[in-house]
PDB file of N, CA and C in Angstrom:
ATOM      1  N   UNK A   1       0.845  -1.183   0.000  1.00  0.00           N
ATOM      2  CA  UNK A   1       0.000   0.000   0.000  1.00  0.00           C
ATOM      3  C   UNK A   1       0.886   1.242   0.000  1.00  0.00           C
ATOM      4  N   UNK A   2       0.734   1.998  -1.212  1.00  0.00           N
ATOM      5  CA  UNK A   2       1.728   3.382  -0.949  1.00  0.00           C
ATOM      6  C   UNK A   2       0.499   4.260  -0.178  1.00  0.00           C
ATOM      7  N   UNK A   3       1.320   5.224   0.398  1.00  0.00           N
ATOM      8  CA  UNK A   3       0.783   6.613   1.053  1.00  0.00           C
ATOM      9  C   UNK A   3       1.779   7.277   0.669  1.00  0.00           C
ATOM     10  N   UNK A   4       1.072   8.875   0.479  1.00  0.00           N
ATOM     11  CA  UNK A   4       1.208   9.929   0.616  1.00  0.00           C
ATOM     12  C   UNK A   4       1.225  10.689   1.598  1.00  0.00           C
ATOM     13  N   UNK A   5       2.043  11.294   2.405  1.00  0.00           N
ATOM     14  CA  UNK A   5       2.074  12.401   3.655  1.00  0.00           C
ATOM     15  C   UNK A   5       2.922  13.313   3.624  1.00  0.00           C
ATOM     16  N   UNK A   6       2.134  14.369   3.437  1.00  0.00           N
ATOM     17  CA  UNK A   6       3.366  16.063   3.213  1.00  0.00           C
ATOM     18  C   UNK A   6       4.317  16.518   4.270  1.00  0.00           C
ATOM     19  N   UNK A   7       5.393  16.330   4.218  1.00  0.00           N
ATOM     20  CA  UNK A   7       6.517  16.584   5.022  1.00  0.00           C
ATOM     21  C   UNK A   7       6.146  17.561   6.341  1.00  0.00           C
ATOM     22  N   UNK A   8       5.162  18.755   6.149  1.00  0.00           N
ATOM     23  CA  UNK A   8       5.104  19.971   6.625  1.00  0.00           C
ATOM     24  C   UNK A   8       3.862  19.101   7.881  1.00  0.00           C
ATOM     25  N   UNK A   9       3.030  18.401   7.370  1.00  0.00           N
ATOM     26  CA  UNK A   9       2.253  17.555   7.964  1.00  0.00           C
ATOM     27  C   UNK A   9       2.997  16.959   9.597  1.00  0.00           C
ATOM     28  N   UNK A  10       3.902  16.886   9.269  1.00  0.00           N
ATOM     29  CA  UNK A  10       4.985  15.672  10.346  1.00  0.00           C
ATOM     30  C   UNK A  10       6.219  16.273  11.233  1.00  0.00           C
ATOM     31  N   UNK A  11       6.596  17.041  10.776  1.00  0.00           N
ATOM     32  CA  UNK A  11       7.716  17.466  11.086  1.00  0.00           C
ATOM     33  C   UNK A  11       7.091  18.724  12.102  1.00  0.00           C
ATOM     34  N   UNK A  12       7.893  18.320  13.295  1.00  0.00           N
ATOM     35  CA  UNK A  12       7.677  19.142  14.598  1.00  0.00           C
ATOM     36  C   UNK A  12       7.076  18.471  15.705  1.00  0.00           C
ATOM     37  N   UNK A  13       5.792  17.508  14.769  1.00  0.00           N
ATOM     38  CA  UNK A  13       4.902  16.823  15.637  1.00  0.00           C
ATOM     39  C   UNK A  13       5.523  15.919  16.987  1.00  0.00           C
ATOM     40  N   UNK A  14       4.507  16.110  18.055  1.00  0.00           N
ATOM     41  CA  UNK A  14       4.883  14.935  18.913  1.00  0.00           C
ATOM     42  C   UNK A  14       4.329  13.695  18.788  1.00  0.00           C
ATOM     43  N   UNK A  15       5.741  12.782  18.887  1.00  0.00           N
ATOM     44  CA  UNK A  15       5.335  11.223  18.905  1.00  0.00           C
ATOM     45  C   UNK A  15       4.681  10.377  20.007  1.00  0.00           C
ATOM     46  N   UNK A  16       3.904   9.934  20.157  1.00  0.00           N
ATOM     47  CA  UNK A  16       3.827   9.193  21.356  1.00  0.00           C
ATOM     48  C   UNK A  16       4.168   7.456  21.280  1.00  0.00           C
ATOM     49  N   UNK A  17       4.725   6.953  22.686  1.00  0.00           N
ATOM     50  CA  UNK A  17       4.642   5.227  22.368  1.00  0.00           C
ATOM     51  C   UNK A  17       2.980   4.906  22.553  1.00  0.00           C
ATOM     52  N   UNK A  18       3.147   3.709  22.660  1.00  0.00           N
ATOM     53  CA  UNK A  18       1.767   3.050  22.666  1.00  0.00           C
ATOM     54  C   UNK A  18       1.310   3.202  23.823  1.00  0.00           C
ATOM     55  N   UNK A  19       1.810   3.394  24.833  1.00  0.00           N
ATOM     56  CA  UNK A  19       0.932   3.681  25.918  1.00  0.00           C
ATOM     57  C   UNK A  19       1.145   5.661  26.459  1.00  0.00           C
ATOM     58  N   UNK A  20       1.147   6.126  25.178  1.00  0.00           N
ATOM     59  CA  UNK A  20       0.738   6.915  25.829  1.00  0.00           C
ATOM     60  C   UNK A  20       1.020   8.395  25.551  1.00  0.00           C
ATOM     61  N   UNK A  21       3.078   7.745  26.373  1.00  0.00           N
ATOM     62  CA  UNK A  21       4.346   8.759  26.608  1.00  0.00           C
ATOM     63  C   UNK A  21       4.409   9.342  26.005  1.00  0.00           C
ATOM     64  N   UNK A  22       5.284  10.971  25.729  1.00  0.00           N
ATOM     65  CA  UNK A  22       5.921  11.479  24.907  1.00  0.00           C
ATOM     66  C   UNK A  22       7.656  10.684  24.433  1.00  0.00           C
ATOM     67  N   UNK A  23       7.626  10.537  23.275  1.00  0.00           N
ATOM     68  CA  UNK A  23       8.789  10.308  22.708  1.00  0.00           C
ATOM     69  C   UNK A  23       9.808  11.383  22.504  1.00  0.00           C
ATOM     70  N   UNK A  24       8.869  12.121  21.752  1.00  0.00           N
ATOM     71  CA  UNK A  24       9.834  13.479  21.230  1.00  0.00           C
ATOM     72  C   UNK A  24       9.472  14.013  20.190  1.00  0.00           C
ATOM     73  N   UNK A  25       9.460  15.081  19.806  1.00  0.00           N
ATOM     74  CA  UNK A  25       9.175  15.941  18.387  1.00  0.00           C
ATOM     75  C   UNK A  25       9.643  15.255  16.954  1.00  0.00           C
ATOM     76  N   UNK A  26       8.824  14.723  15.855  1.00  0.00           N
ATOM     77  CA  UNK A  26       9.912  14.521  14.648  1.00  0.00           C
ATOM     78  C   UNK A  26      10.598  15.706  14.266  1.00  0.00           C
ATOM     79  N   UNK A  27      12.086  15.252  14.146  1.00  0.00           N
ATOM     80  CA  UNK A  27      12.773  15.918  14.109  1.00  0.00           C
ATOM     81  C   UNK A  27      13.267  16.309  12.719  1.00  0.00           C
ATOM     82  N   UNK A  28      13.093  15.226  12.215  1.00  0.00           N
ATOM     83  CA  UNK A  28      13.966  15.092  10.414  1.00  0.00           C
ATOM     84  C   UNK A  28      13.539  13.313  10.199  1.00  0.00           C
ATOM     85  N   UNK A  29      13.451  13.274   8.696  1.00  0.00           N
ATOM     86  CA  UNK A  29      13.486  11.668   8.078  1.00  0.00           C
ATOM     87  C   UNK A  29      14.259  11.269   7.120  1.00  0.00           C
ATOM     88  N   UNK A  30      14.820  10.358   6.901  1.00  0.00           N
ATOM     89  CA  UNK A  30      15.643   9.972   5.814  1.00  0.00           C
ATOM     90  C   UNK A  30      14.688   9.164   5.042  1.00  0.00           C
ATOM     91  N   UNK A  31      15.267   9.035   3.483  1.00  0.00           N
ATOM     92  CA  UNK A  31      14.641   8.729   2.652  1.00  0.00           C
ATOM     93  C   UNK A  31      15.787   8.370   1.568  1.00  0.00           C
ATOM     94  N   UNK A  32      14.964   7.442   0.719  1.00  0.00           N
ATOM     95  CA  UNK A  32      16.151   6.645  -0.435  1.00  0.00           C
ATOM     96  C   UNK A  32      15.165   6.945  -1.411  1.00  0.00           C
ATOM     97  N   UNK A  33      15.873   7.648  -2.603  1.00  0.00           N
ATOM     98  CA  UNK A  33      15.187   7.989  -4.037  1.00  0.00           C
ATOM     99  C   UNK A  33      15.264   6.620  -4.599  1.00  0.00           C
ATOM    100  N   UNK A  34      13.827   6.636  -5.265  1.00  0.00           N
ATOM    101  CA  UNK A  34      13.873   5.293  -6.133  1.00  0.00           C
ATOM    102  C   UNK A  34      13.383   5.890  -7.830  1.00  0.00           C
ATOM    103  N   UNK A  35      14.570   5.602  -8.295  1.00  0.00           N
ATOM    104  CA  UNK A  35      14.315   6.211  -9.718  1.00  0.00           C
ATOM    105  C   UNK A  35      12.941   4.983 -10.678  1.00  0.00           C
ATOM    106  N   UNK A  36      12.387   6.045 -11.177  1.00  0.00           N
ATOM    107  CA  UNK A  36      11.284   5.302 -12.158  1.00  0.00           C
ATOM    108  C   UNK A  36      11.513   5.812 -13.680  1.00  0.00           C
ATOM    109  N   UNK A  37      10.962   5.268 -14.432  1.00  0.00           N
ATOM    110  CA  UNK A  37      10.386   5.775 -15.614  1.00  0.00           C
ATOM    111  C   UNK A  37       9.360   7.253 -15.686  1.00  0.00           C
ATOM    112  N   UNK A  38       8.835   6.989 -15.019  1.00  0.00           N
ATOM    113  CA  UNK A  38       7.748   8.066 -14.826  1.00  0.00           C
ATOM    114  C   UNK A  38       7.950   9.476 -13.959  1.00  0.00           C
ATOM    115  N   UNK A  39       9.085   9.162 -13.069  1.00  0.00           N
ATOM    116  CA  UNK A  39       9.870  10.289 -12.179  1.00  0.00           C
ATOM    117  C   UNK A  39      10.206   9.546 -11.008  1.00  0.00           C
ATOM    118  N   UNK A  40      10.671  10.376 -10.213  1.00  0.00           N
ATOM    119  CA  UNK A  40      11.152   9.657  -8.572  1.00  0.00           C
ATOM    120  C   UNK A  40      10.572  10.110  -8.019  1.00  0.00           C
ATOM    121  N   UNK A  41      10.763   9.491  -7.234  1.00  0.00           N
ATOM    122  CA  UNK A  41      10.231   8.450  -5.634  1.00  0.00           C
ATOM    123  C   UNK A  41      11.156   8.870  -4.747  1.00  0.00           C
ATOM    124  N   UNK A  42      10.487   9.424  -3.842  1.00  0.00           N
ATOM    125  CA  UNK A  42      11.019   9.483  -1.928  1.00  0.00           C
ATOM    126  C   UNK A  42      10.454   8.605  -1.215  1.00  0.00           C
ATOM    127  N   UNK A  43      11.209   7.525  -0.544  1.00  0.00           N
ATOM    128  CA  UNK A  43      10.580   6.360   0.326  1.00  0.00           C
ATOM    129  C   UNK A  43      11.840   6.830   1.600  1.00  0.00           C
ATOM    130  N   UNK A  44      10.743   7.018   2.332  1.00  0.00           N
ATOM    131  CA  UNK A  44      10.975   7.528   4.296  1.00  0.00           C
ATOM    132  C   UNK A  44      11.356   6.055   4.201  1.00  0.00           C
ATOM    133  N   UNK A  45      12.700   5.838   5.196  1.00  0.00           N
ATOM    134  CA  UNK A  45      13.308   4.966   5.654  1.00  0.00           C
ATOM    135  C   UNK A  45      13.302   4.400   7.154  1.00  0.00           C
ATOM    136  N   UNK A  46      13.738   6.087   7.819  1.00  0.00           N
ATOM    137  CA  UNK A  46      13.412   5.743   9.153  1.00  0.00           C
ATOM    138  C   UNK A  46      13.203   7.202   9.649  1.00  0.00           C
ATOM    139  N   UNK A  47      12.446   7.747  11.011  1.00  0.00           N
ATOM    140  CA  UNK A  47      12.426   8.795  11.178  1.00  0.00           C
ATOM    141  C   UNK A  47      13.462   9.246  12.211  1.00  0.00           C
ATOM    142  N   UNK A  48      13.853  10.490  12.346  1.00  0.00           N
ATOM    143  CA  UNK A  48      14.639  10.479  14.044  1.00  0.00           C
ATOM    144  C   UNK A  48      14.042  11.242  14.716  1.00  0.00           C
ATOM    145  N   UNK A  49      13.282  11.458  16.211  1.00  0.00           N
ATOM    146  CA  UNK A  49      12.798  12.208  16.977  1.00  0.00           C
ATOM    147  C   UNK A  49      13.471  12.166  18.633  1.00  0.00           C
ATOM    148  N   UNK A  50      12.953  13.524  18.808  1.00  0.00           N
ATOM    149  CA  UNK A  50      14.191  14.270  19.322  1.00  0.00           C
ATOM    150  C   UNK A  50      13.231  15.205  20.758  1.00  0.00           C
ATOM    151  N   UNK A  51      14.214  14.692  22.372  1.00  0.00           N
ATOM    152  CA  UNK A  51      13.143  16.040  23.129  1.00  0.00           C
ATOM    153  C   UNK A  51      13.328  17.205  22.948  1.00  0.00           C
ATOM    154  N   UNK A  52      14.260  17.484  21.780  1.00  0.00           N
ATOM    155  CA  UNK A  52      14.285  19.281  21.861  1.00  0.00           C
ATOM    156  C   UNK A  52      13.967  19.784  20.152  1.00  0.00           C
ATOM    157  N   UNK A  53      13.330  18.849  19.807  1.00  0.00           N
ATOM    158  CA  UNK A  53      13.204  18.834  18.494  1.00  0.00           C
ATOM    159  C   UNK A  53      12.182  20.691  18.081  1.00  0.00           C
ATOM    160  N   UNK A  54      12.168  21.091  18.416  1.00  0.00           N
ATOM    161  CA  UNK A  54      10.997  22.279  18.298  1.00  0.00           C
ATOM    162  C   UNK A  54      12.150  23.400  18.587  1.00  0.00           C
ATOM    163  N   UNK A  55      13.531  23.178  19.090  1.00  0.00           N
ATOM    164  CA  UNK A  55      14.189  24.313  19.297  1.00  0.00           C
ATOM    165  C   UNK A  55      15.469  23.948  17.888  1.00  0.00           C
ATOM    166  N   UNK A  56      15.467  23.253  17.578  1.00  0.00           N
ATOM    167  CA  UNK A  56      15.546  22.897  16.255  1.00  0.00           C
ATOM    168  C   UNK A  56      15.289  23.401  15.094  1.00  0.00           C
ATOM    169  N   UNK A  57      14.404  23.270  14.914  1.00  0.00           N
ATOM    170  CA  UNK A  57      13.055  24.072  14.215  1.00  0.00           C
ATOM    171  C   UNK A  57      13.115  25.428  14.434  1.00  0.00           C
ATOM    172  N   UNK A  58      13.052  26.206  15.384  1.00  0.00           N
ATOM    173  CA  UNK A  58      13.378  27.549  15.051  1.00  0.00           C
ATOM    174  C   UNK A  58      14.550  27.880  15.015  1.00  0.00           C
ATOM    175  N   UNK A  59      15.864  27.680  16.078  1.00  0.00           N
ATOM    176  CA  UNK A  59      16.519  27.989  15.982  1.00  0.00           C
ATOM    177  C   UNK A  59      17.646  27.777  14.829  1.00  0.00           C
ATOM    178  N   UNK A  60      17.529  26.507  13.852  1.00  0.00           N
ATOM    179  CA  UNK A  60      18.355  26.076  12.662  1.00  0.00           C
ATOM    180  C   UNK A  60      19.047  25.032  13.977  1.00  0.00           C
ATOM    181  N   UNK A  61      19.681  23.921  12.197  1.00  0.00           N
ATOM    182  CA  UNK A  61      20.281  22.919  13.104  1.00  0.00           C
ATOM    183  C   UNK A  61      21.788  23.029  13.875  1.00  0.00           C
ATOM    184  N   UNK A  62      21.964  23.906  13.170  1.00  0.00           N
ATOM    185  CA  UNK A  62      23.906  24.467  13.809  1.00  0.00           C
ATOM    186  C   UNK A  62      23.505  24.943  14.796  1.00  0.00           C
ATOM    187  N   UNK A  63      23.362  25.704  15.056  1.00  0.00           N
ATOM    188  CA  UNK A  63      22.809  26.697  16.501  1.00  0.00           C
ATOM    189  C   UNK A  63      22.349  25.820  17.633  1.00  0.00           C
ATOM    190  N   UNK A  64      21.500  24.800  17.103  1.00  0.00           N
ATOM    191  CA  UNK A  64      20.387  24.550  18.096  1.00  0.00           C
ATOM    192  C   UNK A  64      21.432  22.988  18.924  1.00  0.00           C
ATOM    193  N   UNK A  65      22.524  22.924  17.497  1.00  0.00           N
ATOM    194  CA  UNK A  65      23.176  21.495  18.536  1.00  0.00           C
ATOM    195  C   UNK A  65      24.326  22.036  19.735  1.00  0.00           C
ATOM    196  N   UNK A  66      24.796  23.393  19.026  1.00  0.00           N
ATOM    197  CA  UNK A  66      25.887  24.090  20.317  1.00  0.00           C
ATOM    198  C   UNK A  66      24.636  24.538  21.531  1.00  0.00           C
ATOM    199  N   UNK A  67      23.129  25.381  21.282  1.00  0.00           N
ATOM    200  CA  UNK A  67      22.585  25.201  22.323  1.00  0.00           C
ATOM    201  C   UNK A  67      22.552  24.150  23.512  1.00  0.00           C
ATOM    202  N   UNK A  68      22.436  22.596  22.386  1.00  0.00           N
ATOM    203  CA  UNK A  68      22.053  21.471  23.333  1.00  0.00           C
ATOM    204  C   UNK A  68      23.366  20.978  24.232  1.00  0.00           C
ATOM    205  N   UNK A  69      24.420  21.223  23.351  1.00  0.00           N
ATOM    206  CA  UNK A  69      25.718  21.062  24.172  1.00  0.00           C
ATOM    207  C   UNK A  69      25.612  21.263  25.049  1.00  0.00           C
ATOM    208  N   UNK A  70      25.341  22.537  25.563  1.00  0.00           N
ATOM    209  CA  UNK A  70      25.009  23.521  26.660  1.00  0.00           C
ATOM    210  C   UNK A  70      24.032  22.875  27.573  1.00  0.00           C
ATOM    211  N   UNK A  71      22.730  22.710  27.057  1.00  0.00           N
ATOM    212  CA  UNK A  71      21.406  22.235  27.702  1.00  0.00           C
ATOM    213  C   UNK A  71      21.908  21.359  28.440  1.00  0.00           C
ATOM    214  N   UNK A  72      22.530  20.156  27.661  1.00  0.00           N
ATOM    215  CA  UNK A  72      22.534  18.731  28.434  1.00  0.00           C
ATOM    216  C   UNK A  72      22.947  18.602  29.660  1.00  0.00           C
ATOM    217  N   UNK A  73      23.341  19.540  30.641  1.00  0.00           N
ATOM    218  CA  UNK A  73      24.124  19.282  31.618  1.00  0.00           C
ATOM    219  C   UNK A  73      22.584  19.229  32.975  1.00  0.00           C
ATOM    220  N   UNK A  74      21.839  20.210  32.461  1.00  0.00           N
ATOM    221  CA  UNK A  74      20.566  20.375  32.764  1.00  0.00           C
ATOM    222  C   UNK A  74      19.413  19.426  32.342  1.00  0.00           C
ATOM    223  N   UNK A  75      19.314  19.384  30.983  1.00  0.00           N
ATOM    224  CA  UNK A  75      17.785  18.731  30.498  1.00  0.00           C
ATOM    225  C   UNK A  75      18.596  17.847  29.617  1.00  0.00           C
ATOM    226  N   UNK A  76      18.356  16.055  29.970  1.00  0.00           N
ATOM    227  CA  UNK A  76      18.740  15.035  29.301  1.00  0.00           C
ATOM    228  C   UNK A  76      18.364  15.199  27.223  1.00  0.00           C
ATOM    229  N   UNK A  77      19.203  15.474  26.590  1.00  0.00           N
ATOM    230  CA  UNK A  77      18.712  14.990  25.146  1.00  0.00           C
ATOM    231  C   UNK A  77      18.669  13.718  24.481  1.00  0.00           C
ATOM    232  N   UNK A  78      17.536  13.052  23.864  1.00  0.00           N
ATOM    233  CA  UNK A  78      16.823  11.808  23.510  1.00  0.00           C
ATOM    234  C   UNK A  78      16.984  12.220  22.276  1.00  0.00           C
ATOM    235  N   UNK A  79      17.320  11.627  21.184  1.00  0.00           N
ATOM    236  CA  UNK A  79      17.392  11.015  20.071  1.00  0.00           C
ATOM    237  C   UNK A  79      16.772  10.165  19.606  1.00  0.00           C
ATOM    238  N   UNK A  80      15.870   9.074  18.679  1.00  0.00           N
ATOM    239  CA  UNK A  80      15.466   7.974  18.701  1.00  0.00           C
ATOM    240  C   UNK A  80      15.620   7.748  16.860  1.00  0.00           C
ATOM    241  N   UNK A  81      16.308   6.719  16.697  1.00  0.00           N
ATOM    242  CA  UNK A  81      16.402   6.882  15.289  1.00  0.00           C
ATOM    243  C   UNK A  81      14.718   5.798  15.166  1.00  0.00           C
ATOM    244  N   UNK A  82      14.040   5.776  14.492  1.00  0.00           N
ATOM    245  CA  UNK A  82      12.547   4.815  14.664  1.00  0.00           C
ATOM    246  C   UNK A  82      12.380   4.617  13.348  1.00  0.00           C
ATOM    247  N   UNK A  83      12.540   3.094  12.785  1.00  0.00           N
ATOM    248  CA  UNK A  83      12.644   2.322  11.317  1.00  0.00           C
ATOM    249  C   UNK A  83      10.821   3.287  11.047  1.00  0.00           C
ATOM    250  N   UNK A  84      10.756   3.497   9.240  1.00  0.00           N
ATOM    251  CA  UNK A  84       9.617   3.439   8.910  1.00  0.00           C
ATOM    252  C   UNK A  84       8.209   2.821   9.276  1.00  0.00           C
ATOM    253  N   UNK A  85       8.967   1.615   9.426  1.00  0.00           N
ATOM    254  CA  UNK A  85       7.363   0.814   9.746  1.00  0.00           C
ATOM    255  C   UNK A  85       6.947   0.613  10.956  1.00  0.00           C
ATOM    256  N   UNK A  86       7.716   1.303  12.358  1.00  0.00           N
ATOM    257  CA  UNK A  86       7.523   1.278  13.244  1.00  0.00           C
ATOM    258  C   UNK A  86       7.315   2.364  14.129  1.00  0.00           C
ATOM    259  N   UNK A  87       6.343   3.146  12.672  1.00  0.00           N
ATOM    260  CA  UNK A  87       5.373   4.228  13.261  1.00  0.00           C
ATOM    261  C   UNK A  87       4.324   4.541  12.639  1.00  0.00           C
ATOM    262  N   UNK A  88       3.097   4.667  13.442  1.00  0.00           N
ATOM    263  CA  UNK A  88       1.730   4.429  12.946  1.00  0.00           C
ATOM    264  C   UNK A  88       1.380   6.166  12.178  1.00  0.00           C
ATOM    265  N   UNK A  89       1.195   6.090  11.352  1.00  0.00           N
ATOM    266  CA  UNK A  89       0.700   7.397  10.457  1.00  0.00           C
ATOM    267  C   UNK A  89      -0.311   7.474  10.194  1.00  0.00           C
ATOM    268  N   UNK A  90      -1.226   6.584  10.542  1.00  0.00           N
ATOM    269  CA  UNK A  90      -2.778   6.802  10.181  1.00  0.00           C
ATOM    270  C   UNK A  90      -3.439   8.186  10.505  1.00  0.00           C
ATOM    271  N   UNK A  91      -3.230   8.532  11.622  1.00  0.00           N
ATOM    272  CA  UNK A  91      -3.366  10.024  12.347  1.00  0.00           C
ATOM    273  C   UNK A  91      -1.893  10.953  11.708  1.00  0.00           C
ATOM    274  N   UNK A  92      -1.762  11.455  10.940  1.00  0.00           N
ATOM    275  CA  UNK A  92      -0.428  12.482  10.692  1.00  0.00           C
ATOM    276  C   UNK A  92      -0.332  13.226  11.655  1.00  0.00           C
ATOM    277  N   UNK A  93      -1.585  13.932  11.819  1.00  0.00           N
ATOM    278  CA  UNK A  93      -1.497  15.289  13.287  1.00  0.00           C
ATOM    279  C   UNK A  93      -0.893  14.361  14.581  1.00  0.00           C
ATOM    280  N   UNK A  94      -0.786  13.021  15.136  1.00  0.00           N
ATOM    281  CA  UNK A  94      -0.717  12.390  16.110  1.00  0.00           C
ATOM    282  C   UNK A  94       0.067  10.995  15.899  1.00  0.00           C
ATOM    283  N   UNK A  95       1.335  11.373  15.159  1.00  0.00           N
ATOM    284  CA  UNK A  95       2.167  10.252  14.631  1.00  0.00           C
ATOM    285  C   UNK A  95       2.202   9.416  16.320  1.00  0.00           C
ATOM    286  N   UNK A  96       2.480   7.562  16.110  1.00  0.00           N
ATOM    287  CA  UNK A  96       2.554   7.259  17.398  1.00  0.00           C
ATOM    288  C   UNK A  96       3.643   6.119  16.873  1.00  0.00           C
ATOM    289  N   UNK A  97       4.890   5.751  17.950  1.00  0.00           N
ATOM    290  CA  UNK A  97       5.558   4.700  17.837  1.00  0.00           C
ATOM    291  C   UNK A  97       5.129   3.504  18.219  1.00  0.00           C
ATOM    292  N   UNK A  98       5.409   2.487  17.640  1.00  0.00           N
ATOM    293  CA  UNK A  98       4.762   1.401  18.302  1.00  0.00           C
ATOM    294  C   UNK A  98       5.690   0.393  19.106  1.00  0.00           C
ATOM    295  N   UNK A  99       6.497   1.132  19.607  1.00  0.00           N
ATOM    296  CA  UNK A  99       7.420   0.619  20.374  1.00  0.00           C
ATOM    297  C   UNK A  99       7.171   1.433  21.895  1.00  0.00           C
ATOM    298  N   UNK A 100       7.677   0.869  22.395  1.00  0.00           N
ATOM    299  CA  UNK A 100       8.013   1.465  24.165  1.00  0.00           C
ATOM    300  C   UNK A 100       8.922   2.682  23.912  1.00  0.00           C
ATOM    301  N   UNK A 101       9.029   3.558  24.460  1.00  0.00           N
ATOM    302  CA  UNK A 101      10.211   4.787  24.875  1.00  0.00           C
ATOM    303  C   UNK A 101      11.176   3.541  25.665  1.00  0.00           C
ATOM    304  N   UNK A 102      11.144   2.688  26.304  1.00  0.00           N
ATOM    305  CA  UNK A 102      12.040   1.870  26.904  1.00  0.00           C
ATOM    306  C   UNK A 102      12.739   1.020  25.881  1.00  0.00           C
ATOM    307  N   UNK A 103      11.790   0.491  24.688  1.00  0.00           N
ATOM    308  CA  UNK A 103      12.696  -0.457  23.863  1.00  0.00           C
ATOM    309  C   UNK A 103      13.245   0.409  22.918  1.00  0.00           C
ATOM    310  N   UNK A 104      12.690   1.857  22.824  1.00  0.00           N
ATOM    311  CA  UNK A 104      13.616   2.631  21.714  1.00  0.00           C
ATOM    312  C   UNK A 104      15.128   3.167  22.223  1.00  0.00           C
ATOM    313  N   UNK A 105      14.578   2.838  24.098  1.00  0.00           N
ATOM    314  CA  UNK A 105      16.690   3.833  24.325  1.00  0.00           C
ATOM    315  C   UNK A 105      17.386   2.414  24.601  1.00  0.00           C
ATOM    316  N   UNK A 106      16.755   1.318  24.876  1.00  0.00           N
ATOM    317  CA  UNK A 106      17.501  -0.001  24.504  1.00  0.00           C
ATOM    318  C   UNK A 106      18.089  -0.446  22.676  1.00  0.00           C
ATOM    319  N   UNK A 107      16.971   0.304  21.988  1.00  0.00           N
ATOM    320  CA  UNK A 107      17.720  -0.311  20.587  1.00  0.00           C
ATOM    321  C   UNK A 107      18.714   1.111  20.353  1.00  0.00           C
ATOM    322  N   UNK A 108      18.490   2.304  20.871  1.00  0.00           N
ATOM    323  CA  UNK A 108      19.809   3.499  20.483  1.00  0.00           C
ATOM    324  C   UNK A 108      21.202   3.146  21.391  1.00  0.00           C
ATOM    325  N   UNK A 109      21.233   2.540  22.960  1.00  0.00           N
ATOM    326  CA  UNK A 109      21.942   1.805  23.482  1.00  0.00           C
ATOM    327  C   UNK A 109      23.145   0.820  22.816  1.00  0.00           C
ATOM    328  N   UNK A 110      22.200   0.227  21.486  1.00  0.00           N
ATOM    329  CA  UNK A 110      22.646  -1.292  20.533  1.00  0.00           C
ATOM    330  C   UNK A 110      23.701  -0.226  19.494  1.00  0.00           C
ATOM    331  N   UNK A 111      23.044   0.742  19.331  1.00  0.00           N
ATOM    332  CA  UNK A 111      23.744   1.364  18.331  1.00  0.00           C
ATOM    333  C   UNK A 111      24.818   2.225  18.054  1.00  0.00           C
TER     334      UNK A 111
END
């Protein structure tokens, strides 16, 4: 089944796990061009969301990672890299992981 979902749609939003939690803001997605005959293709790979993902967003990404430098000593920063298919998009306004916040800092842990 392809879908369609406009970047502007997603990006900023908060994720939640399945029960509930906040994950973190999407932050940014990667994607692999798939060349066609007819034109290309962007296929989202995996997303990464982020707890400071919204200061990001305004502030630009250079700025906002010497901010977090700073932050972290104070407010922990979360990362979560989260494969494509292991986030529910049915709701765009209310993207949700379908993983635990516990099994996502166990699989960034692996990595």
């Amino acid at each position: 089944m392809n879908r369609e979902i406009a970047l502007h749609q997603l990006l900023g939003r908060t994720v939640r796990d399945p029960d509930g939690r906040k994950v973190g803001r999407l932050e940014e997605l990667r994607a692999r061009i798939e060349l066609n005959a007819d034109g290309n293709d962007y296929v989202v790979t995996e997303f990464h969301v982020g707890s400071f993902g919204a200061i990001e967003s305004v502030a630009g990404a250079h700025f906002a990672r010497l901010l977090l430098r700073r932050l972290r000593r104070f407010a922990p920063y979360e990362r979560h890299s989260i494969p494509w298919d292991r986030i529910d998009l049915a709701d765009p306004r209310n993207p949700k992981a379908l993983d635990t916040v516990e099994k996502l800092r166990a699989r960034q842990s692996q990595v």
